[in-house]
C-alpha atoms as a PDB file:
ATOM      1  CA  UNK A   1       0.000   0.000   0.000  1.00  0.00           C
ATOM      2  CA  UNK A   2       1.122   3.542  -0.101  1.00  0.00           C
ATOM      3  CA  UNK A   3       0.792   6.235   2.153  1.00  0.00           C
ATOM      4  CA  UNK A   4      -0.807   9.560   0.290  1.00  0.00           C
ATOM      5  CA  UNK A   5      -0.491  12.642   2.324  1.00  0.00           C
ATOM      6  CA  UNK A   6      -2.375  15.447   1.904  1.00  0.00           C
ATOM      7  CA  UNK A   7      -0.773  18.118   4.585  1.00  0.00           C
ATOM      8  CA  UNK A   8       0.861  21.263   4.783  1.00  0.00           C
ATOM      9  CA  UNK A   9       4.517  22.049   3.906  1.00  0.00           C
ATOM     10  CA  UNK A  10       6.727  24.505   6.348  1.00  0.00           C
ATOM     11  CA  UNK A  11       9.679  25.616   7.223  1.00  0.00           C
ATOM     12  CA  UNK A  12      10.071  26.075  10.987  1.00  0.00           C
ATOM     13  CA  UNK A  13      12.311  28.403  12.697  1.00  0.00           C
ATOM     14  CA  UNK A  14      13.154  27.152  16.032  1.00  0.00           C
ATOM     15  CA  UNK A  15      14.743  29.125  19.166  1.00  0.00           C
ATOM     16  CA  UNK A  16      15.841  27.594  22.602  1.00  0.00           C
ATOM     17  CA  UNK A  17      15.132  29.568  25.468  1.00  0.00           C
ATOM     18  CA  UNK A  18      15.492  28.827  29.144  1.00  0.00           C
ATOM     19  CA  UNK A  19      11.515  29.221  29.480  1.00  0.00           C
ATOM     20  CA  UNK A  20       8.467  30.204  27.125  1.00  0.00           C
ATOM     21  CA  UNK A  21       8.285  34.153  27.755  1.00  0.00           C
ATOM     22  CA  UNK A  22       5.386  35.291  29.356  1.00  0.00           C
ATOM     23  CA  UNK A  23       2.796  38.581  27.982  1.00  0.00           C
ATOM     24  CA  UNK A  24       5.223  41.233  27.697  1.00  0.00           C
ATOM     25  CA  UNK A  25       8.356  40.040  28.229  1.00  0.00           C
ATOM     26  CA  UNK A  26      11.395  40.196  25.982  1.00  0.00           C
ATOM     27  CA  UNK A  27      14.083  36.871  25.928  1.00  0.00           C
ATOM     28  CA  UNK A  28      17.503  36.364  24.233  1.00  0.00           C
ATOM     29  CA  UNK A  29      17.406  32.763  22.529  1.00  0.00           C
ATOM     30  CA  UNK A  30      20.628  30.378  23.397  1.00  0.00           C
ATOM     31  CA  UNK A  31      20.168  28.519  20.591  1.00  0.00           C
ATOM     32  CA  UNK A  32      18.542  29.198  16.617  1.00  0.00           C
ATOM     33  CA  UNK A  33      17.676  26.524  14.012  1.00  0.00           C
ATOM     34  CA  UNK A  34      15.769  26.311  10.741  1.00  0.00           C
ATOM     35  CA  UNK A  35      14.178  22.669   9.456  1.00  0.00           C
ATOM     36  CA  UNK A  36      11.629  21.204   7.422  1.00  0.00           C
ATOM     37  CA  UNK A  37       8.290  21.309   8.654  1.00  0.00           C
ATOM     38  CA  UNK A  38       4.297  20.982   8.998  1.00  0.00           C
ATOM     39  CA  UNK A  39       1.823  18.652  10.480  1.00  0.00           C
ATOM     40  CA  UNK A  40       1.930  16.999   6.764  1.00  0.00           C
ATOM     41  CA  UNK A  41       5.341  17.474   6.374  1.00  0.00           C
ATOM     42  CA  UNK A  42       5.884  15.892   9.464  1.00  0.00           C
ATOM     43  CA  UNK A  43       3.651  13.203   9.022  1.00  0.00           C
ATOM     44  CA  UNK A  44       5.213  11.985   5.688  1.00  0.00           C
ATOM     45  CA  UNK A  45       8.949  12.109   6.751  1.00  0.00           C
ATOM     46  CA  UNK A  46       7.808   9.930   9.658  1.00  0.00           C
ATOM     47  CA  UNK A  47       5.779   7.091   7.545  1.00  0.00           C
ATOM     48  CA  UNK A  48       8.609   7.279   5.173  1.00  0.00           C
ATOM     49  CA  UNK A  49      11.088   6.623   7.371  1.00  0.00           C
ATOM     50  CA  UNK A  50       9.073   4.064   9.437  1.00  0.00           C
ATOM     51  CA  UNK A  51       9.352   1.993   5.915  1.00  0.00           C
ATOM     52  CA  UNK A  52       6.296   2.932   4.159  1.00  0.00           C
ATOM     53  CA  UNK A  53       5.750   4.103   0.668  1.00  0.00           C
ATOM     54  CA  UNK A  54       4.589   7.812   0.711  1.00  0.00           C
ATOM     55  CA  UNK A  55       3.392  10.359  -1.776  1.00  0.00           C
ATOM     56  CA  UNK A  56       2.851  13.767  -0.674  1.00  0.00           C
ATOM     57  CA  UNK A  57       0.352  15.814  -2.084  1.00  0.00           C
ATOM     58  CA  UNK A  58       0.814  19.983  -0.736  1.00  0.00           C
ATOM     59  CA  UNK A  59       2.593  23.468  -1.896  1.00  0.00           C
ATOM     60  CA  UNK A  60       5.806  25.411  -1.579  1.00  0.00           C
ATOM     61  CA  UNK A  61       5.889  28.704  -2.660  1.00  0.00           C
ATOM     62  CA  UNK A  62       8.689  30.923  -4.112  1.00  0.00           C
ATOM     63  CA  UNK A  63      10.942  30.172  -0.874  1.00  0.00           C
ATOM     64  CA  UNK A  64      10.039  26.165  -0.977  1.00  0.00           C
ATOM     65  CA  UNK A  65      13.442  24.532  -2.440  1.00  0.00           C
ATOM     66  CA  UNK A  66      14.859  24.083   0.423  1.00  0.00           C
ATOM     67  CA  UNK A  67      11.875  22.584   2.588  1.00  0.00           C
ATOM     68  CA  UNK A  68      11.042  20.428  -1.065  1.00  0.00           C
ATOM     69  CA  UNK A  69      14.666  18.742  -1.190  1.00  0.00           C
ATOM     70  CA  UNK A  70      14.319  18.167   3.015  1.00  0.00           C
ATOM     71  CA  UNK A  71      11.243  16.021   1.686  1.00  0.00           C
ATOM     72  CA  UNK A  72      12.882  14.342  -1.327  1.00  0.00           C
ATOM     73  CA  UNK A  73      15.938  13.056   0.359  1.00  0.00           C
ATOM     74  CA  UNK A  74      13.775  11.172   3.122  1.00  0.00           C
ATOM     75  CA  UNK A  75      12.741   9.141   0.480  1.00  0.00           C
ATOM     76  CA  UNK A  76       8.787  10.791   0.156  1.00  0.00           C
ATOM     77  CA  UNK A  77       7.518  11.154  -3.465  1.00  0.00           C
ATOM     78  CA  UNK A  78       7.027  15.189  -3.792  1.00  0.00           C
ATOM     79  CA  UNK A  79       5.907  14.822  -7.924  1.00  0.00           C
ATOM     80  CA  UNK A  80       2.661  16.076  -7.222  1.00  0.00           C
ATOM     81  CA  UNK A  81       3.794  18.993  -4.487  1.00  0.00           C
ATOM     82  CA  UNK A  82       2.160  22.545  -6.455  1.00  0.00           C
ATOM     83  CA  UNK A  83       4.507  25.385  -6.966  1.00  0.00           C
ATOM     84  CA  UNK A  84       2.783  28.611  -6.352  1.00  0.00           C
ATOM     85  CA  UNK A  85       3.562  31.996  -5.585  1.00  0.00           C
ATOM     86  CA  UNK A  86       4.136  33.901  -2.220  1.00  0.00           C
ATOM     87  CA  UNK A  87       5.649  32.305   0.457  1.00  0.00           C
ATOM     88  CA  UNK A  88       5.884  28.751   1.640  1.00  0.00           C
ATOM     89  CA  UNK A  89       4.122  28.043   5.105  1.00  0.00           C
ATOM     90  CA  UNK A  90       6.091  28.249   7.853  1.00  0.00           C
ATOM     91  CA  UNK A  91       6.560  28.347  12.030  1.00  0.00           C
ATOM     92  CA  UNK A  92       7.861  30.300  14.330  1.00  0.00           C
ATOM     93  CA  UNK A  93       8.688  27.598  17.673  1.00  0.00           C
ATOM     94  CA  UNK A  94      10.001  28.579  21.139  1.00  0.00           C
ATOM     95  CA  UNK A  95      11.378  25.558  23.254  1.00  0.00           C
ATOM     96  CA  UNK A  96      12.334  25.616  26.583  1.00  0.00           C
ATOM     97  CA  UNK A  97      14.712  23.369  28.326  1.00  0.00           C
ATOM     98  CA  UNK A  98      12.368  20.910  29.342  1.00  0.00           C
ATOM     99  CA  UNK A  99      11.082  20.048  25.567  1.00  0.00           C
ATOM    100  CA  UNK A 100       8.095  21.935  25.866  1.00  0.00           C
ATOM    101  CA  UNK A 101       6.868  24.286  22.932  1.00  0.00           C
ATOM    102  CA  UNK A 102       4.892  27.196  21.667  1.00  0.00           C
ATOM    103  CA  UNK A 103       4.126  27.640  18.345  1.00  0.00           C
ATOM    104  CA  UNK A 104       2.796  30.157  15.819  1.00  0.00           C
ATOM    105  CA  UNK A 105       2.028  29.316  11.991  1.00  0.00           C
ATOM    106  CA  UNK A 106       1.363  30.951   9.198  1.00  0.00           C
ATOM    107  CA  UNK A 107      -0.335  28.732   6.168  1.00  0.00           C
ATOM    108  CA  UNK A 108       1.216  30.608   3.080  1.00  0.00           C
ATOM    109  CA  UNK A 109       1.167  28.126   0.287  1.00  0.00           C
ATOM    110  CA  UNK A 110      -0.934  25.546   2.656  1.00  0.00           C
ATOM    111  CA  UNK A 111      -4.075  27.196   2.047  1.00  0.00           C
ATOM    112  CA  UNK A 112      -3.704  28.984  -1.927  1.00  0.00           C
ATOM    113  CA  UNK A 113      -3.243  25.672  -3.939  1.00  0.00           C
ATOM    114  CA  UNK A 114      -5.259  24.187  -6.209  1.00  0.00           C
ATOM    115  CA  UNK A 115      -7.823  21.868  -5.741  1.00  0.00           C
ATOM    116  CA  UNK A 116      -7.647  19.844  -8.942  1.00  0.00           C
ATOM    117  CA  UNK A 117      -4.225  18.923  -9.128  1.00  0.00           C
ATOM    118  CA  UNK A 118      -4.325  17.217  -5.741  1.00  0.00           C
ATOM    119  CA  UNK A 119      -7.929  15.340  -7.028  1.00  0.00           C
ATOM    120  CA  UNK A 120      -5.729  14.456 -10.550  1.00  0.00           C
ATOM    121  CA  UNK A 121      -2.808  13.056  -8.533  1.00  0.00           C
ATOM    122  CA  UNK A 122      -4.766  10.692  -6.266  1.00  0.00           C
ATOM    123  CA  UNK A 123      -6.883   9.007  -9.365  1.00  0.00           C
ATOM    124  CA  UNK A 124      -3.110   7.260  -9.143  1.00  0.00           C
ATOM    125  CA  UNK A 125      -4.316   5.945  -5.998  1.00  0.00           C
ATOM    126  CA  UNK A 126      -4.847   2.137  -5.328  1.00  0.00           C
ATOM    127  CA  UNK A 127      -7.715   0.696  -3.564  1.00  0.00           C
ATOM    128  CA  UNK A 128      -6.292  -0.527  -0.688  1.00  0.00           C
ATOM    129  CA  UNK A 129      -3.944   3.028  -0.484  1.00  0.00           C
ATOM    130  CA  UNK A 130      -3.721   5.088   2.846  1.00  0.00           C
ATOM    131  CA  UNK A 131      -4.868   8.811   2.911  1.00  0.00           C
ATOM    132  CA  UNK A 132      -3.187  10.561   6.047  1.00  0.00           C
ATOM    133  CA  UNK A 133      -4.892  14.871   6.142  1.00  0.00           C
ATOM    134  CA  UNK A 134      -4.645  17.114   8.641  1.00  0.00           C
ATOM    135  CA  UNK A 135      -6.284  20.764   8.953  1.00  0.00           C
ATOM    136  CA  UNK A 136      -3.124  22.725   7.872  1.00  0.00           C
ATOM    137  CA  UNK A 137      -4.318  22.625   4.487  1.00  0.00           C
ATOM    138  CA  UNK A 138      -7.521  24.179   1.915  1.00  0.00           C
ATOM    139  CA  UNK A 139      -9.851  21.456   0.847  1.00  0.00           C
ATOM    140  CA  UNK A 140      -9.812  19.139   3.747  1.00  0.00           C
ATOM    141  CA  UNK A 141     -13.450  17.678   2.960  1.00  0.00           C
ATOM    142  CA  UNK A 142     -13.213  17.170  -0.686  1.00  0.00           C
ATOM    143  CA  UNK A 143     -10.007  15.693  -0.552  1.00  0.00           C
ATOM    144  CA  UNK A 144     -11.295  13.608   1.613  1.00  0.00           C
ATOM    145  CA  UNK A 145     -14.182  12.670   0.528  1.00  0.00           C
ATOM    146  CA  UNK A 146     -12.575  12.023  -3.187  1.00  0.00           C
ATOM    147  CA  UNK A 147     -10.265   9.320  -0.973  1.00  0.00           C
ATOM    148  CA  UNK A 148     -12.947   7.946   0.297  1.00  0.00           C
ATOM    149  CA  UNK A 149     -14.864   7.367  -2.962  1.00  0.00           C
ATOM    150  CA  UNK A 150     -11.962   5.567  -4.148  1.00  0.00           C
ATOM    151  CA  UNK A 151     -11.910   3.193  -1.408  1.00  0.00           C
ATOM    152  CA  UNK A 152      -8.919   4.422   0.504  1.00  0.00           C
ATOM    153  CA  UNK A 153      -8.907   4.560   4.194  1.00  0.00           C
ATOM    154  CA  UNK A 154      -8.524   7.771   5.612  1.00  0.00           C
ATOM    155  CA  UNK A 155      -6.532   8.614   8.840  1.00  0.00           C
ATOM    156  CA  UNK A 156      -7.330  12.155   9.800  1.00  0.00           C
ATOM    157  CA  UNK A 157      -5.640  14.341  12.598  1.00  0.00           C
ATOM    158  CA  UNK A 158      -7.932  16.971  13.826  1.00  0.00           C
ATOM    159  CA  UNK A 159      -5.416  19.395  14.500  1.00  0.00           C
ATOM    160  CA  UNK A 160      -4.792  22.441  14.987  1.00  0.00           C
ATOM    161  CA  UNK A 161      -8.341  21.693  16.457  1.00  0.00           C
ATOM    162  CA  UNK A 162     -10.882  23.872  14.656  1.00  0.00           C
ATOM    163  CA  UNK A 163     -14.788  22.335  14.652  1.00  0.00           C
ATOM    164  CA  UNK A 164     -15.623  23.607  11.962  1.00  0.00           C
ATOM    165  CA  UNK A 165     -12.949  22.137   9.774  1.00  0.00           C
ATOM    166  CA  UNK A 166     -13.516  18.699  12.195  1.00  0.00           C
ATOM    167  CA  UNK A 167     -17.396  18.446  11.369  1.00  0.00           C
ATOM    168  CA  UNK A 168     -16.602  18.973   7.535  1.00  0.00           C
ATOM    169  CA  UNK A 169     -14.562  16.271   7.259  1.00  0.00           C
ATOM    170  CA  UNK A 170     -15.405  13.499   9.819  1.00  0.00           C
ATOM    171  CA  UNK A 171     -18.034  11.548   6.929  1.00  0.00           C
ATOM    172  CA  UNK A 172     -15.209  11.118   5.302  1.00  0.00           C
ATOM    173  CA  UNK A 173     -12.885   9.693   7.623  1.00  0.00           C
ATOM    174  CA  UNK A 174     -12.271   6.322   8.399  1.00  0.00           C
ATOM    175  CA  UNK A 175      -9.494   6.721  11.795  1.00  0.00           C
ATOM    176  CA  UNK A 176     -10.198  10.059  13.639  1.00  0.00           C
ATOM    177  CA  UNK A 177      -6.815  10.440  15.757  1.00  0.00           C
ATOM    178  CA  UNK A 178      -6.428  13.422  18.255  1.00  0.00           C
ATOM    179  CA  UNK A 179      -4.409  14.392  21.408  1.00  0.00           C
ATOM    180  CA  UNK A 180      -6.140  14.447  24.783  1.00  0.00           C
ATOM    181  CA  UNK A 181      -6.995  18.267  24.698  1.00  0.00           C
ATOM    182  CA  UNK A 182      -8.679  18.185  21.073  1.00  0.00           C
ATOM    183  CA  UNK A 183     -10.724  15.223  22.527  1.00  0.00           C
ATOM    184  CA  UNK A 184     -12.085  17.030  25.059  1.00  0.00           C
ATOM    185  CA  UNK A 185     -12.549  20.174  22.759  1.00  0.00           C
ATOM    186  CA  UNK A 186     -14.521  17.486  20.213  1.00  0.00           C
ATOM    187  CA  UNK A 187     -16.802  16.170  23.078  1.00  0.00           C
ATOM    188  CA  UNK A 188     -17.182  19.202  24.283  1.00  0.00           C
ATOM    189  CA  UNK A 189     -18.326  20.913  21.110  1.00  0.00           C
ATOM    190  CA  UNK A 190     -20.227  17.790  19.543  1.00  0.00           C
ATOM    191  CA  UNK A 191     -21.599  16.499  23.207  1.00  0.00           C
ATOM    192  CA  UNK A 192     -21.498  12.881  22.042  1.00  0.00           C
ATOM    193  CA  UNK A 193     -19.722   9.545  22.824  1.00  0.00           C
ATOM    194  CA  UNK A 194     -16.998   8.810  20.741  1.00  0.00           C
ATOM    195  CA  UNK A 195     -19.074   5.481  19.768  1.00  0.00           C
ATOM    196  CA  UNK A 196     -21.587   7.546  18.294  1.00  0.00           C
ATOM    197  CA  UNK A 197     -19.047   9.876  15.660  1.00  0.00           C
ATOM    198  CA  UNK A 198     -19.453   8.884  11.977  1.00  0.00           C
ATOM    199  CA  UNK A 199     -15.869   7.475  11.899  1.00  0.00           C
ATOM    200  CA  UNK A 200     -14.623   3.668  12.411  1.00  0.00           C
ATOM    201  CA  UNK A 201     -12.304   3.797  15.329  1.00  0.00           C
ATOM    202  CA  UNK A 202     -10.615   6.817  17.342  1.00  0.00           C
ATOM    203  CA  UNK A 203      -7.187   7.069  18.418  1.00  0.00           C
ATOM    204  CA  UNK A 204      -6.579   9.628  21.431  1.00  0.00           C
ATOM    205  CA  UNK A 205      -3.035  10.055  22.495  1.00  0.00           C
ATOM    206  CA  UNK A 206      -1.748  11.374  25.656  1.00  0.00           C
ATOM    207  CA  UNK A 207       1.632  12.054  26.023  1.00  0.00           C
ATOM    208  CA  UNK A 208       3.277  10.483  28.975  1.00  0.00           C
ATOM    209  CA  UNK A 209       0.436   8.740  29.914  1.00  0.00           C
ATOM    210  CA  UNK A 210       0.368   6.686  26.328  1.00  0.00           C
ATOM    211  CA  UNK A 211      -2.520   6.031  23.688  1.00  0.00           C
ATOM    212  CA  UNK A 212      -5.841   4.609  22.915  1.00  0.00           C
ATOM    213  CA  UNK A 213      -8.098   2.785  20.468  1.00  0.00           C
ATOM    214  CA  UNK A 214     -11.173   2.812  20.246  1.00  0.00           C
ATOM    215  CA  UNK A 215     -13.640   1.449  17.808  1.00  0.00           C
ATOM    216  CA  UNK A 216     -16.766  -0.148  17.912  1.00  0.00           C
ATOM    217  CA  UNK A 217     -17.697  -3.788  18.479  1.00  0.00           C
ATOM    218  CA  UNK A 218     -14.231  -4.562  19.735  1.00  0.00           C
ATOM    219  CA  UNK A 219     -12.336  -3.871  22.727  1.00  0.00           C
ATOM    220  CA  UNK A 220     -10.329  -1.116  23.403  1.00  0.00           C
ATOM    221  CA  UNK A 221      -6.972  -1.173  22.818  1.00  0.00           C
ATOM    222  CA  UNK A 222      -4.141   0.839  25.137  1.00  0.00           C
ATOM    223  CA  UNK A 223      -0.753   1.397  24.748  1.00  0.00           C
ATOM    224  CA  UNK A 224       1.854   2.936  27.168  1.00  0.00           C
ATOM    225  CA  UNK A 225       4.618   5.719  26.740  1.00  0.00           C
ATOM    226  CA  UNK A 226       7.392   3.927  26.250  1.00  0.00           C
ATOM    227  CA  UNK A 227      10.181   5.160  28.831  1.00  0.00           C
ATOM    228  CA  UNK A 228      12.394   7.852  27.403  1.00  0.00           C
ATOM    229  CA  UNK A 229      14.011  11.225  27.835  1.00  0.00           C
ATOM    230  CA  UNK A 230      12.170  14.156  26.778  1.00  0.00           C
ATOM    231  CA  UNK A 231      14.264  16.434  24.755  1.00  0.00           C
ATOM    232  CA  UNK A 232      11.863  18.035  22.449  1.00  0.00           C
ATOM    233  CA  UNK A 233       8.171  17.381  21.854  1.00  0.00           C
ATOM    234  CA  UNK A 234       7.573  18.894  19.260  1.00  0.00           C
ATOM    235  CA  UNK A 235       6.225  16.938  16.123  1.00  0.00           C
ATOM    236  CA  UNK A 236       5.371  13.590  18.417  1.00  0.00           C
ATOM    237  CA  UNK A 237       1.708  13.765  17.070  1.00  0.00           C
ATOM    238  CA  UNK A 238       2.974  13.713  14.342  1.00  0.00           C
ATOM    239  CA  UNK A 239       5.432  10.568  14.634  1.00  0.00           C
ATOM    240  CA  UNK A 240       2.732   8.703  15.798  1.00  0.00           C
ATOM    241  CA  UNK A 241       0.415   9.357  13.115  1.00  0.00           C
ATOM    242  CA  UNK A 242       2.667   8.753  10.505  1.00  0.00           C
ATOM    243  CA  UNK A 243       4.506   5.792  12.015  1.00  0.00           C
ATOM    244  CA  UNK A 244       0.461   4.818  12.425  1.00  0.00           C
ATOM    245  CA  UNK A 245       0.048   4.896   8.492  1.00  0.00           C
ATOM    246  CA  UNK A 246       3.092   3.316   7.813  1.00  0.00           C
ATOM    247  CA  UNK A 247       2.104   0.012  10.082  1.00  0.00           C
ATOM    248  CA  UNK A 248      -1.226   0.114   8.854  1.00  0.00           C
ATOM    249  CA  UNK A 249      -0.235   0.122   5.363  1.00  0.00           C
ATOM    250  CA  UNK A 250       2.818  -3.300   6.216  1.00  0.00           C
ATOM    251  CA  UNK A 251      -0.797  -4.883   7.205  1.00  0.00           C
ATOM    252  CA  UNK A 252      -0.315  -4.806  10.728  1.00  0.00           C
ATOM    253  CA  UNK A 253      -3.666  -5.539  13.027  1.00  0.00           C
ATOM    254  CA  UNK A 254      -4.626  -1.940  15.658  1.00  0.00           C
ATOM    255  CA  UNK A 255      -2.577  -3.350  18.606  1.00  0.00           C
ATOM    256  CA  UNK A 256       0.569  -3.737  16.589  1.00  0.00           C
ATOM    257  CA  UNK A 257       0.177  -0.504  14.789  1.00  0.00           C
ATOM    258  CA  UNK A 258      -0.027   1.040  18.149  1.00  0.00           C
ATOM    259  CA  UNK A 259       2.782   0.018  19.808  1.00  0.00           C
ATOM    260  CA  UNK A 260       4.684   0.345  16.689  1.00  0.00           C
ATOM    261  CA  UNK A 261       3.611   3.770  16.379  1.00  0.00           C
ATOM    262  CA  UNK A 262       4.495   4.899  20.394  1.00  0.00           C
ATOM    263  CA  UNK A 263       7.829   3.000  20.143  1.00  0.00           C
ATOM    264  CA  UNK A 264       8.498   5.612  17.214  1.00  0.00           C
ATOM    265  CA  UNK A 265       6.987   8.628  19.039  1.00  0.00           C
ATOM    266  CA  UNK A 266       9.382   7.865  22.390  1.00  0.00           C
ATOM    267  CA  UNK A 267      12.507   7.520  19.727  1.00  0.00           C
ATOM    268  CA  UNK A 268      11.359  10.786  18.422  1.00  0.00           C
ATOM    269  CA  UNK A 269      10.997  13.014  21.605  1.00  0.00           C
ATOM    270  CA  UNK A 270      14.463  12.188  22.276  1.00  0.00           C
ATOM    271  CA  UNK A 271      15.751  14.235  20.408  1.00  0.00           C
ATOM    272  CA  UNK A 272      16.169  17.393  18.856  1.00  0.00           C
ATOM    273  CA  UNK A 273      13.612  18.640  16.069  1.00  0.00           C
ATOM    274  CA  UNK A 274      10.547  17.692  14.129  1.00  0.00           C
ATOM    275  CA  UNK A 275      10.997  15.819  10.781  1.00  0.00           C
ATOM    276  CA  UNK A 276      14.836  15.475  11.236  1.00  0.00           C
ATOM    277  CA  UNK A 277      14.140  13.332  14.623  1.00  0.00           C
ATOM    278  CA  UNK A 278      11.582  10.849  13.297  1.00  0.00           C
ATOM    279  CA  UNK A 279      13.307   7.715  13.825  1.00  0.00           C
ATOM    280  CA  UNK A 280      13.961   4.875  11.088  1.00  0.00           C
ATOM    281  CA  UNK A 281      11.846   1.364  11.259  1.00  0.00           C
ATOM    282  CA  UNK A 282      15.015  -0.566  12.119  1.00  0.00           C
ATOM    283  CA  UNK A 283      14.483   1.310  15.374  1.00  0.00           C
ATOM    284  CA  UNK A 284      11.565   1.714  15.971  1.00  0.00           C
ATOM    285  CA  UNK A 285      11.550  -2.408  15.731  1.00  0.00           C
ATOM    286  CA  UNK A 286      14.285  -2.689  18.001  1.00  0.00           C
ATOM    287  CA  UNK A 287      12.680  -0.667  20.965  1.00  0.00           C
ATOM    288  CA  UNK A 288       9.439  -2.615  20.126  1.00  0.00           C
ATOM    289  CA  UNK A 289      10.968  -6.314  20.352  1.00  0.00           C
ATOM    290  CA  UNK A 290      13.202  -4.845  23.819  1.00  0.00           C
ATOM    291  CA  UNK A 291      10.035  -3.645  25.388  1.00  0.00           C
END
C-alpha cells in the first residue's frame, strides 16, 4: 500500500530559550535553528522513514526549495507537491529546556493551492492506499471525501483543532486520531460519545500517559509511553500518526500498529527537532521487540 499525504509544507524556525516568555516580556534565545516542517510534512517524513511508501500531495511557494529537497531526500515522493507563488508556510517555535513548545504558523502556500491537481494526482491511488490529512491545508473535505470514494482509508488528525474544519470532514474519515486536549474540545463541542461519531475507530493520544483505540464492536486497545528522555516534543503527534500509516499500510492488526507507532513517538521526543528526529523502522523495531 502507499501512504498519500495530503498536509501542509513549512519551514520552521526554532529558538531555545530557558523558558516560554510570558505577555510582555522580551528573551535572548541560546540557541537558533531552521528545518523542514508541517503537520503533513511531518507526518510523511515519519511514515517514510518508518518503511512505508509515501506520496505527498501539498505546496511550496517561491521560498520552498529548500523545505522540497528536506522532503525528497527522506525518500517521500514530492511529484505532485504545487509550486505557487508567495511564500511557503512556515513556524515560528520557542522551546524551553524541558522540551516543551509554543508555536505560531502561518499557512502561506498551505491554504492557496489548487484543488484539482491534488484530485488528478490521487486518481493514481490504489484501492487498498492510505490517505493521512490534517487541517493545515484548503480542501480538507473534498479531498477527503474524493479518498474515500476511491476506497482508501482515511486517517485524519484533527489538528490544529478547529470544529468547523472537524465536522466537515469526519463523513469522510475512516481513523479520527487526536491528542487528549482536542478530545475534550470534540466532546465538548459535539456532546457525544466517541461510539456515536461517523468514523470507524478513534485514536486519542496522551503524552506520557500513552494512547488509545477505540472502535466499535471490539475492545479497546491501550498502549503505554514507552520510557524515554524528553528532549523536544515537538512533532510527536505527528510521529505517531505517521509511524500509524506506515504500520497500517505493512498490514499490521490496531494493537501492533499502536505500539509500533508509540515505540516511534518515544525515539522521536528524544531528540532534537521535528521531521529530522523521526526515527527509522530498524528502530523503531528494536525498541518494540526490547520492550
Amino acid at each position: 500500500m502507499t501512504v498519500w499525504c495530503f498536509g501542509s509544507i513549512n519551514i520552521d524556525h526554532f529558538y531555545s530559550l530557558e523558558h516560554l516568555p510570558a505577555p510582555g516580556e522580551t528573551l535572548a534565545a541560546s540557541g537558533y535553528r531552521v528545518e523542514l516542517g508541517g503537520k503533513g510534512a511531518n507526518q510523511s517524513v515519519a511514515a517514510a522513514r518508518a518503511g512505508a511508501t509515501v506520496r505527498h500531495l501539498g505546496a511550496i511557494g517561491a521560498d520552498g526549495d529548500r523545505a522540497l529537497a528536506g522532503l525528497i531526500a527522506q525518500g517521500v515522493n514530492c511529484d505532485s507537491v504545487q509550486r505557487i507563488e508567495g511564500p511557503t508556510g512556515h513556524a515560528v517555535i520557542m522551546l524551553d529546556q524541558y522540551g516543551e513548545n509554543s508555536i505560531i504558523t502561518e499557512a502561506g502556500a498551505n491554504r492557496k493551492m489548487a484543488l484539482e491537481p491534488v484530485l488528478a494526482a490521487l486518481e493514481q491511488a490504489d484501492l487498498a492506499d492510505i490517505l493521512l490529512l490534517q487541517n493545515e491545508t484548503a480542501f480538507q473535505p473534498e479531498i477527503a471525501e474524493a479518498a474515500m470514494g476511491r476506497g482508501m482509508e482515511v486517517i485524519y488528525s484533527a489538528a490544529p483543532f478547529e470544529i468547523g474544519a472537524v465536522r466537515a470532514v469526519l463523513p469522510y474519515v475512516n481513523t479520527l486520531v487526536m491528542n487528549a486536549v482536542e478530545a475534550a474540545q470534540l466532546r465538548a463541542a459535539l456532546d457525544v460519545p466517541f461510539e456515536d461519531l461517523p468514523v470507524e475507530a478513534v485514536v486519542i493520544t496522551r503524552g506520557a500517559e500513552g494512547a488509545s483505540w477505540h472502535a466499535r464492536g471490539t475492545p479497546d486497545i491501550f498502549v503505554p509511553a514507552l520510557p524515554t528522555k524528553v528532549v523536544d516534543s515537538t512533532g510527536a503527534g505527528d510521529c505517531f500518526t505517521g509511524a500509524l500509516a506506515a504500520s497500517f499500510s505493512m498490514g499490521a492488526a490496531p494493537e501492533d500498529a499502536m505500539l509500533f507507532a508509540a515505540a516511534a513517538a518515544a525515539i522521536q521526543v528524544s531528540r532534537p527537532g521535528t521531521s529530522a528526529a523521526m526515527p527509522l523502522r530498524a528502530e523503531i523495531e528494536k525498541l518494540v521487540f526490547t520492550t
